[in-house]
N, C-alpha and C. Protein backbone atom coordinates (compact mmCIF):
# COMPACT_ATOMS: atom_id res chain seq x y z
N UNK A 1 20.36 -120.23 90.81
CA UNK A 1 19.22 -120.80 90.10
C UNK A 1 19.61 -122.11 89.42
N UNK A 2 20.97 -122.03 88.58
CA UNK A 2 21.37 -123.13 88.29
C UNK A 2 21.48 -124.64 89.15
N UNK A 3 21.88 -124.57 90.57
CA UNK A 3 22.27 -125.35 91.07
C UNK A 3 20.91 -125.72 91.98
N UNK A 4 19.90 -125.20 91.99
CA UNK A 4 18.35 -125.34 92.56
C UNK A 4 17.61 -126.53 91.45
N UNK A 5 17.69 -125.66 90.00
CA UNK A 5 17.12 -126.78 89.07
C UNK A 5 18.00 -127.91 89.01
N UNK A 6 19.34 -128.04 88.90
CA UNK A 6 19.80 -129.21 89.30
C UNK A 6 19.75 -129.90 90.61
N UNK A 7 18.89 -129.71 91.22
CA UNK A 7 18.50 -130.13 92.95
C UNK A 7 20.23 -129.99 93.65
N UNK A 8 20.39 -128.47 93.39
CA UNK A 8 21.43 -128.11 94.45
C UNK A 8 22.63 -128.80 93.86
N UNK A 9 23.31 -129.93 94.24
CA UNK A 9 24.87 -130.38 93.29
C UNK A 9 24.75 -131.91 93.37
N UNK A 10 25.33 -132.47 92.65
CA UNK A 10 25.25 -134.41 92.60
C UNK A 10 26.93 -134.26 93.69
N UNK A 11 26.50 -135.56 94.78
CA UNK A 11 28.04 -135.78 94.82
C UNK A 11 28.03 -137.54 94.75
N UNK A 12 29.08 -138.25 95.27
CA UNK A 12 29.60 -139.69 95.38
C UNK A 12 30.31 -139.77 96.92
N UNK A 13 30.02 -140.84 96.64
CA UNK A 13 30.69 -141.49 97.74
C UNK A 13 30.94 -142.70 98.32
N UNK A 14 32.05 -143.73 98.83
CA UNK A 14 31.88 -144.48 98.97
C UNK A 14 31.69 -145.77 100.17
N UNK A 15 31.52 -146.33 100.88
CA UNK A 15 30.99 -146.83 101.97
C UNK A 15 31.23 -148.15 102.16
N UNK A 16 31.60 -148.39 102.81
CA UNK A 16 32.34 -150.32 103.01
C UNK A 16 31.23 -150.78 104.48
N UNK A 17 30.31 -149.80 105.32
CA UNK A 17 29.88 -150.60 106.27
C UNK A 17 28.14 -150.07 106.02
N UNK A 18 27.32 -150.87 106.38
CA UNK A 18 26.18 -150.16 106.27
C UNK A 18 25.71 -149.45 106.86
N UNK A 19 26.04 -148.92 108.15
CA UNK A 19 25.83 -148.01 109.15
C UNK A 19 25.93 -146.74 108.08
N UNK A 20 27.44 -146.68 107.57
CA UNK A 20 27.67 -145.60 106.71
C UNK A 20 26.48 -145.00 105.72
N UNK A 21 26.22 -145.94 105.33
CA UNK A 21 24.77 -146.09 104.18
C UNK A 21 23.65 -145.35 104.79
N UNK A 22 23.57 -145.93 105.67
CA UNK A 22 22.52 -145.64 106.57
C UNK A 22 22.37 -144.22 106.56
N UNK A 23 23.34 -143.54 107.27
CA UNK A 23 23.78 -142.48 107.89
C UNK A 23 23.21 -141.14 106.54
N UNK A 24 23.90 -141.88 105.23
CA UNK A 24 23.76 -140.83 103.78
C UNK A 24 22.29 -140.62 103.76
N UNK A 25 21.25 -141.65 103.96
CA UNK A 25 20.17 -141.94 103.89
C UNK A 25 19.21 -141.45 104.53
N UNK A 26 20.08 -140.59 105.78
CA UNK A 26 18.83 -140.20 107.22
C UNK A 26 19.55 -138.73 106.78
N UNK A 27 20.28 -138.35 105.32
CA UNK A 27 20.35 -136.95 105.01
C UNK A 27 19.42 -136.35 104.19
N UNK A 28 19.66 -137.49 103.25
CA UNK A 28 18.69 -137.34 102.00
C UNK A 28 18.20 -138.38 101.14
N UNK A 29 17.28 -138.00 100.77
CA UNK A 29 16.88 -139.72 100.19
C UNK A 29 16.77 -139.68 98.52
N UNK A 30 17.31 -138.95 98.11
CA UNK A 30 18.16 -138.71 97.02
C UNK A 30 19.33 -139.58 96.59
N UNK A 31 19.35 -140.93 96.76
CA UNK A 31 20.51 -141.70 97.04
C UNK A 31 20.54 -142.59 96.02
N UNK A 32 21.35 -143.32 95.10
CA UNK A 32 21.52 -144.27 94.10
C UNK A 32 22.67 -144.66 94.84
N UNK A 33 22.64 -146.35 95.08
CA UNK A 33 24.14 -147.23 95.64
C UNK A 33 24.19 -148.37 94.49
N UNK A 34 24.91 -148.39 94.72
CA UNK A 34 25.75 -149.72 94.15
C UNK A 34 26.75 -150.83 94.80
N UNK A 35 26.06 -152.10 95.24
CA UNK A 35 26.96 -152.77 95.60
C UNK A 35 28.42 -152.73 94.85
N UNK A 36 29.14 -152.75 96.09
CA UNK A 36 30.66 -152.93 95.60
C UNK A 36 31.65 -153.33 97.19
N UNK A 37 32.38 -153.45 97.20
CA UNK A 37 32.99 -154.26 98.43
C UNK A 37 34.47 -153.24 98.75
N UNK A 38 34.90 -152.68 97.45
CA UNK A 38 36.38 -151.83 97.84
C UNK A 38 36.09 -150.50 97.66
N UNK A 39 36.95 -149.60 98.48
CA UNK A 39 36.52 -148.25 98.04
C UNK A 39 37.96 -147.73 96.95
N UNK A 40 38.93 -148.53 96.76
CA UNK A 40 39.63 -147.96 95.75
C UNK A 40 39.28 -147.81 94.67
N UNK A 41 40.29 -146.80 93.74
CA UNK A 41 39.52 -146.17 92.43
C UNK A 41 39.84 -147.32 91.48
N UNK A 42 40.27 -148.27 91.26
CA UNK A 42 40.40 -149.41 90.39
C UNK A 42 38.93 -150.14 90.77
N UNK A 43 39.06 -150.56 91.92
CA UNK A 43 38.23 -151.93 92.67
C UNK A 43 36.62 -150.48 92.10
N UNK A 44 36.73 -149.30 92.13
CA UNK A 44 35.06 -148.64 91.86
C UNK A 44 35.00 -148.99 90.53
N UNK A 45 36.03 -148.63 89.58
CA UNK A 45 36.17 -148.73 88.00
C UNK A 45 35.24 -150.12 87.95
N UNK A 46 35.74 -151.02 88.78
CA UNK A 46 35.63 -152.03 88.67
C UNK A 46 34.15 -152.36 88.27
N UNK A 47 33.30 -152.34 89.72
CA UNK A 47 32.01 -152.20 90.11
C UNK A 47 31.19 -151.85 88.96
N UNK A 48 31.38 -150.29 89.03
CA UNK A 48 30.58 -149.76 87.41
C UNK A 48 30.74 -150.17 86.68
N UNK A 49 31.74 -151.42 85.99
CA UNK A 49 31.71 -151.87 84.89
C UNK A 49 31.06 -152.83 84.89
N UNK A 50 31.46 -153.88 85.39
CA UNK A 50 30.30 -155.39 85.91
C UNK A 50 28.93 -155.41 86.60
N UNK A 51 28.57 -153.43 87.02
CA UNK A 51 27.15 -153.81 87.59
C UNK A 51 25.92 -153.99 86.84
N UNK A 52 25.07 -154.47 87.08
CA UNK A 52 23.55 -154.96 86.90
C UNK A 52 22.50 -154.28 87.40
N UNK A 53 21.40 -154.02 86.67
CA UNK A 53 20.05 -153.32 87.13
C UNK A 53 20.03 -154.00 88.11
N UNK A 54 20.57 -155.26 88.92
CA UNK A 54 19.74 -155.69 89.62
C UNK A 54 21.42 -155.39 91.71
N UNK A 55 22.04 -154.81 91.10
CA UNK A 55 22.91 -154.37 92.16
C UNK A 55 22.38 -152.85 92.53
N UNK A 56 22.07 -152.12 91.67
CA UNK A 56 21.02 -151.14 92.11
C UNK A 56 19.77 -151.29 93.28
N UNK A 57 20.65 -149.91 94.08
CA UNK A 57 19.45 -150.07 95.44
C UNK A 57 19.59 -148.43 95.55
N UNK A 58 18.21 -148.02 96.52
CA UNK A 58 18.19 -147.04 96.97
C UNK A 58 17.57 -146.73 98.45
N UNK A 59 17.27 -145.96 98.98
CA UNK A 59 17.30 -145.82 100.69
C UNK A 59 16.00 -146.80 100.95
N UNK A 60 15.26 -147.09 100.21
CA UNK A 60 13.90 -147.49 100.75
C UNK A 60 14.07 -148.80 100.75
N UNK A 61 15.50 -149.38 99.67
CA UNK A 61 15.56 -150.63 99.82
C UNK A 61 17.11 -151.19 100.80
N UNK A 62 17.29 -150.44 101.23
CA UNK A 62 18.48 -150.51 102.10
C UNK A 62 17.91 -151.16 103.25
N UNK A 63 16.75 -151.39 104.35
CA UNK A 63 16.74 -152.07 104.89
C UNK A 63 16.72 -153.55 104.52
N UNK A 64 16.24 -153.90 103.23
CA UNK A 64 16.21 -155.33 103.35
C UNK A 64 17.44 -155.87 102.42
N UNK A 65 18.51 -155.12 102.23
CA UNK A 65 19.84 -155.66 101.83
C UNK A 65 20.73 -155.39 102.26
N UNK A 66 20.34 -155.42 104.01
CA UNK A 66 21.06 -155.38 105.28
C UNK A 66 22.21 -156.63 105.06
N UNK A 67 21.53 -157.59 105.04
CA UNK A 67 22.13 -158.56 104.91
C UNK A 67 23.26 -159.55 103.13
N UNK A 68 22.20 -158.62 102.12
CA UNK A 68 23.08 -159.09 101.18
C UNK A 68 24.38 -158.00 101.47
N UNK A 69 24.38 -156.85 101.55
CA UNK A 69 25.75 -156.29 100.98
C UNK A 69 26.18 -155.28 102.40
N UNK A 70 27.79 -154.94 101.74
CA UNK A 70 28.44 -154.51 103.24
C UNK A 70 28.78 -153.06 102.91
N UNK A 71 29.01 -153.40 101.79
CA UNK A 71 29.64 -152.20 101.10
C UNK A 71 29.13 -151.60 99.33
N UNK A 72 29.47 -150.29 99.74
CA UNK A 72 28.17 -149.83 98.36
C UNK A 72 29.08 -148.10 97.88
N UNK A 73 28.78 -148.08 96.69
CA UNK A 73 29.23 -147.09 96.39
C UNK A 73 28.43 -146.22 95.71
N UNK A 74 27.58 -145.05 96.41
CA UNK A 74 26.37 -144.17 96.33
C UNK A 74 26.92 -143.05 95.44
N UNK A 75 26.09 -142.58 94.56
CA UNK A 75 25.62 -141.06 94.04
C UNK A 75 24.42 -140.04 94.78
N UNK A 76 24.41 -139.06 95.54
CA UNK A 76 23.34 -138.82 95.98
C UNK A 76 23.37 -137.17 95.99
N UNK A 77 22.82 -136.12 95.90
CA UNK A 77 22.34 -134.92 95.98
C UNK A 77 21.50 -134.53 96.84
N UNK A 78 22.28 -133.31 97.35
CA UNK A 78 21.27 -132.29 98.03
C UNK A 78 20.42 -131.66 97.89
N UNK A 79 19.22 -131.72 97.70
CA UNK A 79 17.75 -130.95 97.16
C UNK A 79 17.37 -130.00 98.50
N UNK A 80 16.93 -129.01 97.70
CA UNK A 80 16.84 -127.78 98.18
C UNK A 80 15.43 -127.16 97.76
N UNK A 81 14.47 -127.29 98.88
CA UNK A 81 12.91 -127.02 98.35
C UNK A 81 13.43 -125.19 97.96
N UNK A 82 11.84 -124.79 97.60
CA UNK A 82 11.60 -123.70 96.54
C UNK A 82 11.98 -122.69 98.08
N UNK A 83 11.12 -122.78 99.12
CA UNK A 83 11.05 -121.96 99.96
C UNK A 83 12.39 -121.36 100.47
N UNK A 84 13.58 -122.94 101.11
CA UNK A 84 14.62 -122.48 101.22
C UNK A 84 15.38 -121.59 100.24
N UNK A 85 15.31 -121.74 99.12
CA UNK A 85 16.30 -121.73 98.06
C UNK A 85 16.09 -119.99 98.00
N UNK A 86 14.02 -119.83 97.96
CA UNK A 86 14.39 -118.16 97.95
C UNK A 86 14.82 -117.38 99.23
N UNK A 87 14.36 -118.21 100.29
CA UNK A 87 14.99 -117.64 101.72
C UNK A 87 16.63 -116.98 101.50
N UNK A 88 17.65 -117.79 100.85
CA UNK A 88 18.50 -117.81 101.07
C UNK A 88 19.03 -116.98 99.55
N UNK A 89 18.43 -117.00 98.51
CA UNK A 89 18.29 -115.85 97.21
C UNK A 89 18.35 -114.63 98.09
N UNK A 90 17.00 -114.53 98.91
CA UNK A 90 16.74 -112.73 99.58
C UNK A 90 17.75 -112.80 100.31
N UNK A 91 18.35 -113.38 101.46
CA UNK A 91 19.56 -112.99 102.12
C UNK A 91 20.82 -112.59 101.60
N UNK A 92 20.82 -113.55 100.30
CA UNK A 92 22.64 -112.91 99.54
C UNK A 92 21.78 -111.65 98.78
N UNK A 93 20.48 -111.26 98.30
CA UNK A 93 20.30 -110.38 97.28
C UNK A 93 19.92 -109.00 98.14
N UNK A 94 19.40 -108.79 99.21
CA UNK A 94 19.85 -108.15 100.07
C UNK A 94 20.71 -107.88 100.90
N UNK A 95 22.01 -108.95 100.79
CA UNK A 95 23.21 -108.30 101.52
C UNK A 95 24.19 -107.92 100.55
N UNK A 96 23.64 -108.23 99.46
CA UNK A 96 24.48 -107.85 98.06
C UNK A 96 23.76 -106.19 98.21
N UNK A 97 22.80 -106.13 98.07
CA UNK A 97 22.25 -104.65 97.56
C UNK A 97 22.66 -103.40 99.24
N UNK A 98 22.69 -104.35 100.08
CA UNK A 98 23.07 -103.23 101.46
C UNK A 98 24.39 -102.64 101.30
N UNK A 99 25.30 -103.85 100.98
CA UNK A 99 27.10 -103.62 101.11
C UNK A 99 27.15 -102.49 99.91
N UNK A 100 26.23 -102.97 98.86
CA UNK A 100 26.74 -101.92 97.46
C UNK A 100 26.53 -100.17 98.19
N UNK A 101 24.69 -100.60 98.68
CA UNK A 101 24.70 -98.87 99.04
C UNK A 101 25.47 -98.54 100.47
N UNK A 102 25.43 -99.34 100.75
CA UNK A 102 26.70 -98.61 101.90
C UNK A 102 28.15 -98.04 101.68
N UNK A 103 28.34 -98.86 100.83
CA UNK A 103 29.70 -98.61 99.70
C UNK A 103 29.75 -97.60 99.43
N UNK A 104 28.20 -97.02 98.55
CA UNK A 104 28.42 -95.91 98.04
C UNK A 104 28.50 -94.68 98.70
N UNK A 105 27.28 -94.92 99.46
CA UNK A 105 27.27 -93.60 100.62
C UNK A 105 28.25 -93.37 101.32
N UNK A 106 29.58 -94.62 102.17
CA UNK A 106 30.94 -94.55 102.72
C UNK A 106 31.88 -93.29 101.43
N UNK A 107 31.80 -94.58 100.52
CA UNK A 107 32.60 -93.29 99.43
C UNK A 107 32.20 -92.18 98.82
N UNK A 108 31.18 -91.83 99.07
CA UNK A 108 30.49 -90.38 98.69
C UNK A 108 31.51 -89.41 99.62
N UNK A 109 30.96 -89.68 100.74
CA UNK A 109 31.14 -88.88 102.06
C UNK A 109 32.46 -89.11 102.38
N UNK A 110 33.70 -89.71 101.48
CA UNK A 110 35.01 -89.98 101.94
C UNK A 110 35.59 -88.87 100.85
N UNK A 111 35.00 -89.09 99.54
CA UNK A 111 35.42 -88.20 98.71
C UNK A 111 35.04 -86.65 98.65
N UNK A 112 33.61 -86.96 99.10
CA UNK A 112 33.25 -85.11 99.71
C UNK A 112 34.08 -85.16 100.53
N UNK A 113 34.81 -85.38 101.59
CA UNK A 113 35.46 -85.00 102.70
C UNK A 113 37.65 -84.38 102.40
N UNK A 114 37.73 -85.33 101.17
CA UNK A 114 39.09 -85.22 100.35
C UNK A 114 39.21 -83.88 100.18
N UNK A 115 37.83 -83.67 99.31
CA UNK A 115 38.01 -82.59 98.47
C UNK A 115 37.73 -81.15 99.50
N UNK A 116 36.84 -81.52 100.08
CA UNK A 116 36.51 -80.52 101.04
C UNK A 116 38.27 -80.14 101.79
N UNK A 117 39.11 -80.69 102.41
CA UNK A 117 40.46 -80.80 102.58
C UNK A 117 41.38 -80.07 101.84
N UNK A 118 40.80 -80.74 100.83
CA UNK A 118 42.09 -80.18 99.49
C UNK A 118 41.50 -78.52 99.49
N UNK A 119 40.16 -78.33 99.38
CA UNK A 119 40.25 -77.18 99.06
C UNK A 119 40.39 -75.91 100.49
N UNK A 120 40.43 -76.82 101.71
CA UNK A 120 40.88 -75.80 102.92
C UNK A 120 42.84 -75.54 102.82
N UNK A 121 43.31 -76.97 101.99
CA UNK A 121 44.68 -76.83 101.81
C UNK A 121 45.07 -75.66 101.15
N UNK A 122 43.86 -76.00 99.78
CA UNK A 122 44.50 -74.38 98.90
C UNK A 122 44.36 -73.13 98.88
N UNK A 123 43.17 -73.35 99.71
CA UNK A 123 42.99 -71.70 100.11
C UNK A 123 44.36 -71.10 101.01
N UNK A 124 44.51 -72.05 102.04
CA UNK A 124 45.74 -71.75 103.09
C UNK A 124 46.78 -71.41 102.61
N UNK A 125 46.92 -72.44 101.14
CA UNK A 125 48.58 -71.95 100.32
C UNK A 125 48.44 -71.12 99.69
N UNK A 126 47.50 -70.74 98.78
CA UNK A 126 47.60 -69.27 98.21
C UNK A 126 47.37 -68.21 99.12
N UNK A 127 46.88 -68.26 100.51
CA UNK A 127 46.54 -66.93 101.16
C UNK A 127 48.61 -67.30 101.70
N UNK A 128 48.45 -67.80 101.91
CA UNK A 128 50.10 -67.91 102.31
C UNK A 128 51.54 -67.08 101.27
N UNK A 129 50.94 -67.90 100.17
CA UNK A 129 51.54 -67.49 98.96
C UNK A 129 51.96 -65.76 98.74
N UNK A 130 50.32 -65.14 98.88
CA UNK A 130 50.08 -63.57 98.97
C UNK A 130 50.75 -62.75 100.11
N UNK A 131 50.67 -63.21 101.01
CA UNK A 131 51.46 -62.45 102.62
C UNK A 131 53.09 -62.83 101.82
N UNK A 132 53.05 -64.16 101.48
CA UNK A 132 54.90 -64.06 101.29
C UNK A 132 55.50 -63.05 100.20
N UNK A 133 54.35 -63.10 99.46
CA UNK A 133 54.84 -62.27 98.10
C UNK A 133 54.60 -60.37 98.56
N UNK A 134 53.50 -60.50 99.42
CA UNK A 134 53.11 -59.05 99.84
C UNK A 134 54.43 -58.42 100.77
N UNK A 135 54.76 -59.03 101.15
CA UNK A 135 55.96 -59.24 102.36
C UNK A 135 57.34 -58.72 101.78
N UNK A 136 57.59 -59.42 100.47
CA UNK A 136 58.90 -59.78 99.56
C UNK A 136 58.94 -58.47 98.67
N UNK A 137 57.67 -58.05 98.56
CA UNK A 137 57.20 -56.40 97.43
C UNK A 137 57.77 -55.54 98.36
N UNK A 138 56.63 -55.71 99.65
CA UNK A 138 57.63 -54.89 100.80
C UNK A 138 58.96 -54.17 100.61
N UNK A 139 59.37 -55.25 101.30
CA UNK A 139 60.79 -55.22 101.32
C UNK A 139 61.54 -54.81 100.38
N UNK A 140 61.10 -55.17 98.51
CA UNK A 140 61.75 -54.91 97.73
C UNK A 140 62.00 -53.42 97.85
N UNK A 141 60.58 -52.96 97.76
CA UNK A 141 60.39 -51.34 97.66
C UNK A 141 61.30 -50.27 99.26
N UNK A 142 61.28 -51.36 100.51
CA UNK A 142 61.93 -50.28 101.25
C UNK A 142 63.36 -50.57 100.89
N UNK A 143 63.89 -51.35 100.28
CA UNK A 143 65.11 -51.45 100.33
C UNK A 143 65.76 -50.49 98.88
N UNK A 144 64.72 -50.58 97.70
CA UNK A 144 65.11 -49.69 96.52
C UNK A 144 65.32 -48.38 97.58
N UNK A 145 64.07 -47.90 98.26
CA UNK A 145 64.32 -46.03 99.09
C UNK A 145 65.42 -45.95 100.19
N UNK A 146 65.62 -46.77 100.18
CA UNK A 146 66.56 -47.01 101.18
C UNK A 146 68.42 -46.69 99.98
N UNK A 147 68.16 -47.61 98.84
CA UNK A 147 69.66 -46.93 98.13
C UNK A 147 69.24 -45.85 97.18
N UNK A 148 67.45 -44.99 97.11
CA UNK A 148 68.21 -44.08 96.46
C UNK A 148 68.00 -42.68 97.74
N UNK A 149 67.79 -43.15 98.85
CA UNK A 149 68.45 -42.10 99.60
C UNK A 149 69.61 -41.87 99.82
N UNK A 150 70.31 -43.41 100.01
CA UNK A 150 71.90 -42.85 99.93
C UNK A 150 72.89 -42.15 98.93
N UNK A 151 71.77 -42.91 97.55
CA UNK A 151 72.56 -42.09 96.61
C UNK A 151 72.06 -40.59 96.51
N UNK A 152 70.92 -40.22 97.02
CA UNK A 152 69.97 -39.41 96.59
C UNK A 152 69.99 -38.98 95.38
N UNK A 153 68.89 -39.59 94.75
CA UNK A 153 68.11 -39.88 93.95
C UNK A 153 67.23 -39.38 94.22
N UNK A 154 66.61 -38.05 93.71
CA UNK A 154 65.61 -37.55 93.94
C UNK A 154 64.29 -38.24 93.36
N UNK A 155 64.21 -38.75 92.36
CA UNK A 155 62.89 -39.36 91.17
C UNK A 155 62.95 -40.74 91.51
N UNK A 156 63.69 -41.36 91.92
CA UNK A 156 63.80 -42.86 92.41
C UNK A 156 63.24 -42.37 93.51
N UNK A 157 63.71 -41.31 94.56
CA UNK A 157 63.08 -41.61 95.64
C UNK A 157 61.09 -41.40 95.64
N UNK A 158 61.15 -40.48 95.02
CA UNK A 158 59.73 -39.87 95.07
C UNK A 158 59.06 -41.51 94.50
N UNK A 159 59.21 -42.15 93.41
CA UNK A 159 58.27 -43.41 92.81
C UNK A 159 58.79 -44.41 93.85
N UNK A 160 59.88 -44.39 94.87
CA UNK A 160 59.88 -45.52 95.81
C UNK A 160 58.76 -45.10 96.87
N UNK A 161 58.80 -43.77 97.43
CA UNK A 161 57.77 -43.69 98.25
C UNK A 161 56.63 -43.92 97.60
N UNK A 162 56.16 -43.26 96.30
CA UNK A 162 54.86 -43.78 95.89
C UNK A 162 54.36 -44.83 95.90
N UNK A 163 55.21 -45.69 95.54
CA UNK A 163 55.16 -47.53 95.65
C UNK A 163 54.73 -47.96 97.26
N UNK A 164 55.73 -47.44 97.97
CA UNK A 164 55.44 -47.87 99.45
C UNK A 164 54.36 -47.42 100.08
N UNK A 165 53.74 -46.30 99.55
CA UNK A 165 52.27 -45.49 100.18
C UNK A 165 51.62 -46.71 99.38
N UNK A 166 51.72 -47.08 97.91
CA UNK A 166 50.51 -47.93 97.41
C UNK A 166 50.50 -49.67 98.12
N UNK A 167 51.55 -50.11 98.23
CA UNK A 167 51.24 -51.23 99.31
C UNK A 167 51.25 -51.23 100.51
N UNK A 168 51.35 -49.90 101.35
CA UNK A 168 50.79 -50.06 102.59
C UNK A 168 49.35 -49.55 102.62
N UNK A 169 48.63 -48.86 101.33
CA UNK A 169 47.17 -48.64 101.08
C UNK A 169 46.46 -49.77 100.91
N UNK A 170 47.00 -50.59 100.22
CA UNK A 170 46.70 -52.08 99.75
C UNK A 170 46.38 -53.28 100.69
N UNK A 171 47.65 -53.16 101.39
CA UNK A 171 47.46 -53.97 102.72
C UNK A 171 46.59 -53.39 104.08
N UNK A 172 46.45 -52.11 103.88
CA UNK A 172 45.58 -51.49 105.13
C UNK A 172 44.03 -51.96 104.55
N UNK A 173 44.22 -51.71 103.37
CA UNK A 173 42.57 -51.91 102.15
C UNK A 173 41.92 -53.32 102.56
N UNK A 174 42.53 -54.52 102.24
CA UNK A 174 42.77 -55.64 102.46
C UNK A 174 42.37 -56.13 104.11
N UNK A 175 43.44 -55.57 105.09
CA UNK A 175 43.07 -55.44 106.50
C UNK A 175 41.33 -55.23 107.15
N UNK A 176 40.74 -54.30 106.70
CA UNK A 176 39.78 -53.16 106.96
C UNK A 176 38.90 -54.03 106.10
N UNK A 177 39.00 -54.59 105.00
CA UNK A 177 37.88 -55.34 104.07
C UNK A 177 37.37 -56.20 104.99
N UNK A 178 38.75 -57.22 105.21
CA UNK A 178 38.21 -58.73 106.20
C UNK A 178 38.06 -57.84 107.56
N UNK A 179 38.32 -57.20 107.78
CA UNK A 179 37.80 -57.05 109.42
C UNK A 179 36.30 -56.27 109.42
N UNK A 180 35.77 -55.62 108.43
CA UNK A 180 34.62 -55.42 107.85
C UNK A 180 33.70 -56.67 107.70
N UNK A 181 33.83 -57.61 106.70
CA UNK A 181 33.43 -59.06 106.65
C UNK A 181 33.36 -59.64 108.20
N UNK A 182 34.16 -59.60 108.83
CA UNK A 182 34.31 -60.88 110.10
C UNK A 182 32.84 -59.66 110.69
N UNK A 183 33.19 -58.47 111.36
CA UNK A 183 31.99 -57.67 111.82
C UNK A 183 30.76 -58.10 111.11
N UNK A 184 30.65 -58.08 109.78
CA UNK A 184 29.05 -57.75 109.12
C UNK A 184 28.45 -59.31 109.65
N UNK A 185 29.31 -60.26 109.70
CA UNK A 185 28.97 -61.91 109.50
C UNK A 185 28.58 -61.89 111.38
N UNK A 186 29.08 -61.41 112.32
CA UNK A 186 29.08 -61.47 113.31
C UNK A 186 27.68 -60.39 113.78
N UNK A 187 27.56 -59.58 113.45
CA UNK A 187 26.50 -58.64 113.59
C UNK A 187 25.21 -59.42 113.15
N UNK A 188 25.02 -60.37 111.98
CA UNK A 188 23.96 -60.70 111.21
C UNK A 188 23.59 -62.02 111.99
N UNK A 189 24.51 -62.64 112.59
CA UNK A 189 24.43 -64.21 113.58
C UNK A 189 23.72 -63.09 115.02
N UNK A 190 24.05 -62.09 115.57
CA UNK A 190 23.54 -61.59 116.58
C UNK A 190 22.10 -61.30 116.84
N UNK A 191 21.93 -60.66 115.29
CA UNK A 191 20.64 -60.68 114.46
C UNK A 191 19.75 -61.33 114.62
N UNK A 192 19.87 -62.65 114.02
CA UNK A 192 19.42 -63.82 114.00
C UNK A 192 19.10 -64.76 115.45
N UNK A 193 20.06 -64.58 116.62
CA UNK A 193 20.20 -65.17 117.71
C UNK A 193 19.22 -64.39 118.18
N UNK A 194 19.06 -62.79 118.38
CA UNK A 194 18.37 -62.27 118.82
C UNK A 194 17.02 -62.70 119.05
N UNK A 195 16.41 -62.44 120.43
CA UNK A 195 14.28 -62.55 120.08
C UNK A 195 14.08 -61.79 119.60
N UNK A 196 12.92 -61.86 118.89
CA UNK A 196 12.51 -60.66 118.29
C UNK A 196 11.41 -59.82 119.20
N UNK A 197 11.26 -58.74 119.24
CA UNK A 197 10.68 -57.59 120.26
C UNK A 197 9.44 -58.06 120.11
N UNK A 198 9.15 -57.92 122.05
CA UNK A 198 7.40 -57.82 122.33
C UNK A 198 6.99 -56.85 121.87
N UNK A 199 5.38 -57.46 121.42
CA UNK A 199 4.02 -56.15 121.43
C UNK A 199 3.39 -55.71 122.09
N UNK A 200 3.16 -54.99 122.35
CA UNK A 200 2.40 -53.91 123.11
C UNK A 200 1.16 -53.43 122.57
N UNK A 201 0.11 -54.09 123.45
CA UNK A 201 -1.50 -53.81 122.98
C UNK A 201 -1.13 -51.92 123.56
């Protein structure tokens, strides 16, 4: 908006042939020159200091000081009507507002997808966790019945077998649950897949 009310940006420039002139002129006619003959930054200092209202020209008078001057050193700006200016507002303000929601919806669905991950990871490590530890109880317990048979140990042995009847109840319990679940979930999709029965007038 800023650079619209300032008719877009001021620039300079400087020009030793009139063709050059010309050329600024068939851009925009937004143009202030100043005779001057050098384009160095002393020889411009120069110019602007010694010029006169009456070394002042602009595009409309550039044809008929074809002949006084060769060289000129212009100020001129790019103006930018209302129409372009919002043409080109809606294009950055709609590709500003697309990239944002695309942004968001990309990272929605990147971070649902993390987490969704993370939590197939942790289920896997704690069901992992349980078999290793179920495994390790195991073992603890056949290996206690195992030394107090040698010693025989009558009362060690009886609470080692008790132990070993209760985690192989546990793990059969466990077994028979999920294989219960996988059936009921599989029976209810069959259900569902099923047509449902013709009538009979």
């Amino acid at each position: 908006m800023l650079m619209w009310f300032t008719k877009m940006y001021i620039s300079w420039a400087c020009f030793k042939r009139y063709s050059d002139t010309m050329q600024i002129c068939q851009i925009t006619n937004q143009v202030q020159c100043y005779s001057c003959e050098t384009c160095s930054f002393d020889g411009i200092k120069t110019c602007y200091n010694n010029l006169t209202r009456t070394d002042l020209f602009t595009c409309n008078m550039v044809q008929n000081l074809k002949s006084a001057y060769k060289g000129a050193f212009c100020i001129f700006n790019y103006n930018m009507s209302a129409a372009e200016f919002l043409t080109t507002f809606a294009y950055i303000g709609g590709l500003c507002v697309f990239l944002s929601t695309f942004i968001r919806i990309v990272g929605h669905y990147i971070f649902r997808a993390v987490f969704i991950i993370h939590g197939i990871l942790l289920v896997a490590f704690n069901r992992t966790n349980e078999v290793f530890q179920s495994h390790k109880d195991l073992n603890r317990v056949v290996n206690v019945l195992r030394e107090a048979r040698r010693t025989s140990n009558e009362s060690l042995i009886i609470n080692a077998e008790h132990e070993l009847n209760s985690q192989i109840d546990s793990r059969f319990k466990d077994t028979m649950h999920e294989l219960n679940s996988q059936t009921d979930s599989r029976f209810k999709d069959t259900i569902l897949l099923s047509p449902p029965p013709s009538s009979f007038k």
